[in-house]
C-alpha atoms as a PDB file:
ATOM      1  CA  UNK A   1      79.974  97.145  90.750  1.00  0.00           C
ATOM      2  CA  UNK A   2      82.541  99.836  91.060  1.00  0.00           C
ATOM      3  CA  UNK A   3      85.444  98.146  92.922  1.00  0.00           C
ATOM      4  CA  UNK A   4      88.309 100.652  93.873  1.00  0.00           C
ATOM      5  CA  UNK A   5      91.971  99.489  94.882  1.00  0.00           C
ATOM      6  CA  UNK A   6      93.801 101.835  97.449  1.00  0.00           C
ATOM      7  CA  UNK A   7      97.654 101.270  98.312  1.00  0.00           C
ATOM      8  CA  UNK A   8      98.090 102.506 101.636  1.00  0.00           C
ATOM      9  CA  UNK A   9      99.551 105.409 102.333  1.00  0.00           C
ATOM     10  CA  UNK A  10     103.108 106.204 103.215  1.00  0.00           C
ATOM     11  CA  UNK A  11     104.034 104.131 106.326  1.00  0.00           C
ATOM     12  CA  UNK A  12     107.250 103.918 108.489  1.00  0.00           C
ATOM     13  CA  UNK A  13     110.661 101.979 107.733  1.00  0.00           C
ATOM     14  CA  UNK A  14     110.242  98.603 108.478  1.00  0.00           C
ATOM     15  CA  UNK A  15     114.087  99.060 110.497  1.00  0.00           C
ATOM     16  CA  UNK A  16     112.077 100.773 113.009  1.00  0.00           C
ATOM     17  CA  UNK A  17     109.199  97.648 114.127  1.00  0.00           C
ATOM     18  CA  UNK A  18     109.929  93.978 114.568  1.00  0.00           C
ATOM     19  CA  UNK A  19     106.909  93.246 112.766  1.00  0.00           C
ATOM     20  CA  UNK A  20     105.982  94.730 108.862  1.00  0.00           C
ATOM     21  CA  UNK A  21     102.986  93.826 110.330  1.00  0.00           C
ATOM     22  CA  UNK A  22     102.614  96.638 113.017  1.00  0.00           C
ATOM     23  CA  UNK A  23     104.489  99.773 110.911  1.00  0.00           C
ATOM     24  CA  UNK A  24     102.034 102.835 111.270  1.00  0.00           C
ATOM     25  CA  UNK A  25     101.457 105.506 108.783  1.00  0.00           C
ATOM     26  CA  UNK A  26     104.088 108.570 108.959  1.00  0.00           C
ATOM     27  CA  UNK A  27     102.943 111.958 110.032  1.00  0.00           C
ATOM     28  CA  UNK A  28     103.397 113.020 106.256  1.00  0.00           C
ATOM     29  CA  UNK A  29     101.462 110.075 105.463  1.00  0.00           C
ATOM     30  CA  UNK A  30      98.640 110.675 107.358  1.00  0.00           C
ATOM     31  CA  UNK A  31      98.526 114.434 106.154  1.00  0.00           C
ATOM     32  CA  UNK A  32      99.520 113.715 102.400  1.00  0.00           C
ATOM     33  CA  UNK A  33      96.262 110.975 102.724  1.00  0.00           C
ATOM     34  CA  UNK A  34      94.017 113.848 104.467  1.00  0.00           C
ATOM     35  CA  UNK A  35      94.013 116.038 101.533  1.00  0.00           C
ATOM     36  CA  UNK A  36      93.961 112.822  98.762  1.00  0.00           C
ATOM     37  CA  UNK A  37      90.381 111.671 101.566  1.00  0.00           C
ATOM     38  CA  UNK A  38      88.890 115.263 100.898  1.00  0.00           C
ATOM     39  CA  UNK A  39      89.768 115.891  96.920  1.00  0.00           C
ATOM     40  CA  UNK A  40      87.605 111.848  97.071  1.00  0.00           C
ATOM     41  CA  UNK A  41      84.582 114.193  98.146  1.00  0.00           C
ATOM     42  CA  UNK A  42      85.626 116.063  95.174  1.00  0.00           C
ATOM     43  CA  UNK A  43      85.541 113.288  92.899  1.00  0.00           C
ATOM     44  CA  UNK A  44      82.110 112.296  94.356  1.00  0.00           C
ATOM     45  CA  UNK A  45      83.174 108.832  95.517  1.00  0.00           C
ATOM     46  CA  UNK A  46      81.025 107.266  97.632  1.00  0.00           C
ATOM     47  CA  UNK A  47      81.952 103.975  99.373  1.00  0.00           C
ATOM     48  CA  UNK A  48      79.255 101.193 100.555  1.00  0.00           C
ATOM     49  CA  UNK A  49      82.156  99.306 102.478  1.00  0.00           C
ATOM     50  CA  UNK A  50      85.739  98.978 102.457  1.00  0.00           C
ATOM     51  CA  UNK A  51      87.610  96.070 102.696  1.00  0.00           C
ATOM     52  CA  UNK A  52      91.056  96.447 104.382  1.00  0.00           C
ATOM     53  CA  UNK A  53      94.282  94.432 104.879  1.00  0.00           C
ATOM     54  CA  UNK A  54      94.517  93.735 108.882  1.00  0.00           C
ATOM     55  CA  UNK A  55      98.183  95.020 108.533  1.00  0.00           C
ATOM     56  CA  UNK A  56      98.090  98.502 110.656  1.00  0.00           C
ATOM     57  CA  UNK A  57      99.176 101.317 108.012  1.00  0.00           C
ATOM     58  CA  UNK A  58      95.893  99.517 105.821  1.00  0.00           C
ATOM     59  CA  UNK A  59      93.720 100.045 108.953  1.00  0.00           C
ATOM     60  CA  UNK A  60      94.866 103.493 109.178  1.00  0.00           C
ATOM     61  CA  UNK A  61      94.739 104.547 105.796  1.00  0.00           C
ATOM     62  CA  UNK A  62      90.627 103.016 105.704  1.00  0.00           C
ATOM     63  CA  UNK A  63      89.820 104.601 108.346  1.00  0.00           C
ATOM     64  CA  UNK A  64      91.193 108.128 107.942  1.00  0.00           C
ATOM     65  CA  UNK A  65      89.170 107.318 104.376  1.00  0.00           C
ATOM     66  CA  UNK A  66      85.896 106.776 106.263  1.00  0.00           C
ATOM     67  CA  UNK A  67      86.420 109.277 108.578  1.00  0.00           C
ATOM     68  CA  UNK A  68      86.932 112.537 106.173  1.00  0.00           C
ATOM     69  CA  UNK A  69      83.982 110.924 104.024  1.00  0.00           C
ATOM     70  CA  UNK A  70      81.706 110.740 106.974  1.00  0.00           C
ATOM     71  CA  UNK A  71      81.521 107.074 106.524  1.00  0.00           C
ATOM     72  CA  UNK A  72      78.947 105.706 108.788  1.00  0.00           C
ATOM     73  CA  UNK A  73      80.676 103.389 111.532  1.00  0.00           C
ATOM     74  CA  UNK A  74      81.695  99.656 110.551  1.00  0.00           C
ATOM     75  CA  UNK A  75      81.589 100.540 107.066  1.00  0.00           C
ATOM     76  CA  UNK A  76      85.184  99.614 107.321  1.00  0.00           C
ATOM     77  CA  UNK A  77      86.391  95.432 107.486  1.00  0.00           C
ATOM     78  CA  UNK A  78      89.009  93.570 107.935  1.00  0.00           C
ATOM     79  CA  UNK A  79      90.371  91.171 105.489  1.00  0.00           C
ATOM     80  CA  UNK A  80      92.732  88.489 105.910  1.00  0.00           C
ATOM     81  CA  UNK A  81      92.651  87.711 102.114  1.00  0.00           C
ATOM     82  CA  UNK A  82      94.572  91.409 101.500  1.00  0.00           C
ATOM     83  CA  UNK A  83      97.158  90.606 103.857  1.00  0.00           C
ATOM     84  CA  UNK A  84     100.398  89.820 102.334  1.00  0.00           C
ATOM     85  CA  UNK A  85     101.222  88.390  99.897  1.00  0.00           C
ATOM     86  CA  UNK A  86      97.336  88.611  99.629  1.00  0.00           C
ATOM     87  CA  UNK A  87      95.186  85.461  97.881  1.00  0.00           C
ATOM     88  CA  UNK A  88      92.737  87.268  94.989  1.00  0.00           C
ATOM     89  CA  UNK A  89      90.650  83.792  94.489  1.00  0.00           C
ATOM     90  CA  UNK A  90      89.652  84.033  98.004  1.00  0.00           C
ATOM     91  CA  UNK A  91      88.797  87.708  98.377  1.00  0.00           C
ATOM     92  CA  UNK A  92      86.613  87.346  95.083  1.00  0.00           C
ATOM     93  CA  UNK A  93      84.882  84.674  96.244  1.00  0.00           C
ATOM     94  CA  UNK A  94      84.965  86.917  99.626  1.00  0.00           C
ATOM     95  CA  UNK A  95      83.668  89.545  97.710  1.00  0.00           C
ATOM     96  CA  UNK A  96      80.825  87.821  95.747  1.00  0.00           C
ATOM     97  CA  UNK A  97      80.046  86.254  99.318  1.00  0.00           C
ATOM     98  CA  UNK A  98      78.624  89.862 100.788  1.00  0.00           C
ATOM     99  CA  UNK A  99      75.678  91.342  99.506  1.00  0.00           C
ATOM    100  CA  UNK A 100      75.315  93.155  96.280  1.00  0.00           C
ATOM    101  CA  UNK A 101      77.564  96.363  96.888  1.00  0.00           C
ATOM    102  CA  UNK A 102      77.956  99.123  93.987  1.00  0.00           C
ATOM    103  CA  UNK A 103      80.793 100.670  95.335  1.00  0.00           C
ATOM    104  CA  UNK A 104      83.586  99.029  97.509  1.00  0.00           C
ATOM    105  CA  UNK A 105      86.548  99.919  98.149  1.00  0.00           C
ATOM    106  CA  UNK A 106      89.868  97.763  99.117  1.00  0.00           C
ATOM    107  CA  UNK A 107      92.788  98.507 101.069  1.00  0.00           C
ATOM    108  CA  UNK A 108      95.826  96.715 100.697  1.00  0.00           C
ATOM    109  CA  UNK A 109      99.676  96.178  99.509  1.00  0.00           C
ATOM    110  CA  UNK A 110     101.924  96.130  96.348  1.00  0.00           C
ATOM    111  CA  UNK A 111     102.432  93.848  94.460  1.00  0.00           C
ATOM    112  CA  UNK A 112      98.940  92.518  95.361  1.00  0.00           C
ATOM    113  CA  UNK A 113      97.050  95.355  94.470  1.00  0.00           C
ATOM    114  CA  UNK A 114      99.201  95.591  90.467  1.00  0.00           C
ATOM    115  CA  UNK A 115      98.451  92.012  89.923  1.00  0.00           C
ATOM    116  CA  UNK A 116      94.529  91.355  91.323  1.00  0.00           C
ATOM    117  CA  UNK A 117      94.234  94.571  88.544  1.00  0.00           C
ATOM    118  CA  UNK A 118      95.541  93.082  86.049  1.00  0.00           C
ATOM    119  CA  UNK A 119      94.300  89.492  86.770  1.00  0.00           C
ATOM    120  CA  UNK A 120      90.792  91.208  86.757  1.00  0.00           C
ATOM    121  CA  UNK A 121      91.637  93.413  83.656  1.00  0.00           C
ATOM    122  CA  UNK A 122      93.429  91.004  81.232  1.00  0.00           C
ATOM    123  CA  UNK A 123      93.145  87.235  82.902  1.00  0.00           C
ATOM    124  CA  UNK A 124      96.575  87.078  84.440  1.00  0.00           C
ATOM    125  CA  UNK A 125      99.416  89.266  85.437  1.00  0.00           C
ATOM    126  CA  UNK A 126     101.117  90.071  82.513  1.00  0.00           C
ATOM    127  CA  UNK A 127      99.861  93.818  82.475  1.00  0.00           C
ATOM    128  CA  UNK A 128     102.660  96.326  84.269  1.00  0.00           C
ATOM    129  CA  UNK A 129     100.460  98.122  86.705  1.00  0.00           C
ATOM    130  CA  UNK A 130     102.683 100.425  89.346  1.00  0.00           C
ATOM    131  CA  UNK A 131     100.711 101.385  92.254  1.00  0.00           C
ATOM    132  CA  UNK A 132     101.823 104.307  94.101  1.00  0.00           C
ATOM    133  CA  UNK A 133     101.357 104.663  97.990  1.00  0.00           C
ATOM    134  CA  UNK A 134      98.126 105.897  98.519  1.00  0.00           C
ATOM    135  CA  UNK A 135      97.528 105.788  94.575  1.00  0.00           C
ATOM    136  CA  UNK A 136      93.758 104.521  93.608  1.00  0.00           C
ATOM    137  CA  UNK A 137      92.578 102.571  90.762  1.00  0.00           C
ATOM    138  CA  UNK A 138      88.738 102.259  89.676  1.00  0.00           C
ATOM    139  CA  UNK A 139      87.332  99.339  87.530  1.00  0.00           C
ATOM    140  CA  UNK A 140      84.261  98.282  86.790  1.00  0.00           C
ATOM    141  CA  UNK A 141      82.509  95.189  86.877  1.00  0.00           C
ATOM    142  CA  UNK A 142      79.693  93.335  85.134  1.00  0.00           C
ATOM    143  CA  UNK A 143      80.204  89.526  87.324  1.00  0.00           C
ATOM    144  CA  UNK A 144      82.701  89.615  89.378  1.00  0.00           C
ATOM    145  CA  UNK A 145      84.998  86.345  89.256  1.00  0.00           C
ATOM    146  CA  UNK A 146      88.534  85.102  88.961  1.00  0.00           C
ATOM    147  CA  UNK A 147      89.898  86.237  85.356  1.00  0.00           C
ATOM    148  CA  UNK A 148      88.993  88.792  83.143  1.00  0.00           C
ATOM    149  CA  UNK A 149      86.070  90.136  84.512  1.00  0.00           C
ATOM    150  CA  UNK A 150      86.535  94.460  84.289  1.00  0.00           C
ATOM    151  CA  UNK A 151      87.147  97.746  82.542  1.00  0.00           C
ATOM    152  CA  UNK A 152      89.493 100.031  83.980  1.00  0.00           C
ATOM    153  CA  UNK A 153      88.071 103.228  84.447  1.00  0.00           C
ATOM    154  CA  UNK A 154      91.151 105.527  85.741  1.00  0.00           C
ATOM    155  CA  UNK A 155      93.772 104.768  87.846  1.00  0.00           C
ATOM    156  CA  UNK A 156      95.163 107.790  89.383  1.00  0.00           C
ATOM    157  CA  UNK A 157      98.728 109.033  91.559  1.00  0.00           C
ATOM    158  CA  UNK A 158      98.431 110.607  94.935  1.00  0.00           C
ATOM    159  CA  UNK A 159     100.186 113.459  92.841  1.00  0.00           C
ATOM    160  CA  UNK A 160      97.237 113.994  90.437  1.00  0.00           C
ATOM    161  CA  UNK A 161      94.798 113.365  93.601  1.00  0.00           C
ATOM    162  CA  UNK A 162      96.426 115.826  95.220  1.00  0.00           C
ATOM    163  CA  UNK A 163      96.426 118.729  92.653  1.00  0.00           C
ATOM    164  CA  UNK A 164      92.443 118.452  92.554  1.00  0.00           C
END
């Protein structure tokens, strides 16, 4: 499996919502994300499903993913299990609960998305893993399960996606 972690991209100040919750992508957000969703076609990723937090500026980011990939509808799912502060043990067993998929994709928050990398790289969170907003990380995976379980195949800044 080729499992690919996806901050989300750059939402609004919390100041402005009473709930983190509800905070929506920013207009620069949504555009810097745009040209990161078309340099994927570039790359030649190719998503089966992706897995998203339920929080909105996770929604967004998916489906603006899906969209400019020509994702076919309901590729893209909500999980609670990315939500913060996010609970890895249940989204692998989540995971391993859906039928074989080579490449997934998962949509979520920092510091969730820094330590299910390096809980799935090294056994536990002791690796210093910065993920930027809208930033993407690709491992793969043999057997998928809680612990060291994958190689890390890139992990790349919305600055070098970008400048593709």
């Amino acid at each position: 499996m080729n499992l690919y972690l996806m901050r989300h991209a750059i939402a609004a100040d919390i100041g402005e919502y009473l709930q983190d919750s509800q905070r929506p992508l920013t207009e620069d957000g949504r555009k810097k994300l745009a040209k990161i969703a078309t340099n994927f076609g570039q790359l030649e990723l190719v998503f089966n499903l992706i897995l998203t937090s339920p929080y909105l500026r996770t929604r967004q980011t998916a489906e603006l993913v899906a969209s400019t990939l020509n994702l076919k509808p309901g590729l893209v799912q909500v999980s609670k299990n990315l939500a913060p502060p996010g609970y890895a043990d249940n989204l692998v067993d989540e995971i391993n609960a859906l039928a074989p998929i080579e490449n997934l994709l998962v949509v979520g928050h920092e510091p969730f998305l820094s330590q299910t990398i390096s809980l799935l790289l090294a056994g536990d969170d002791s690796l210093s893993i910065n993920m930027k907003k809208a930033g993407i990380c690709k491992l793969s995976i043999q057997d998928l399960v809680y612990g060291r379980c994958a190689t890390l195949e890139w992990l790349l800044t919305p600055a070098q996606l970008t400048a593709i």
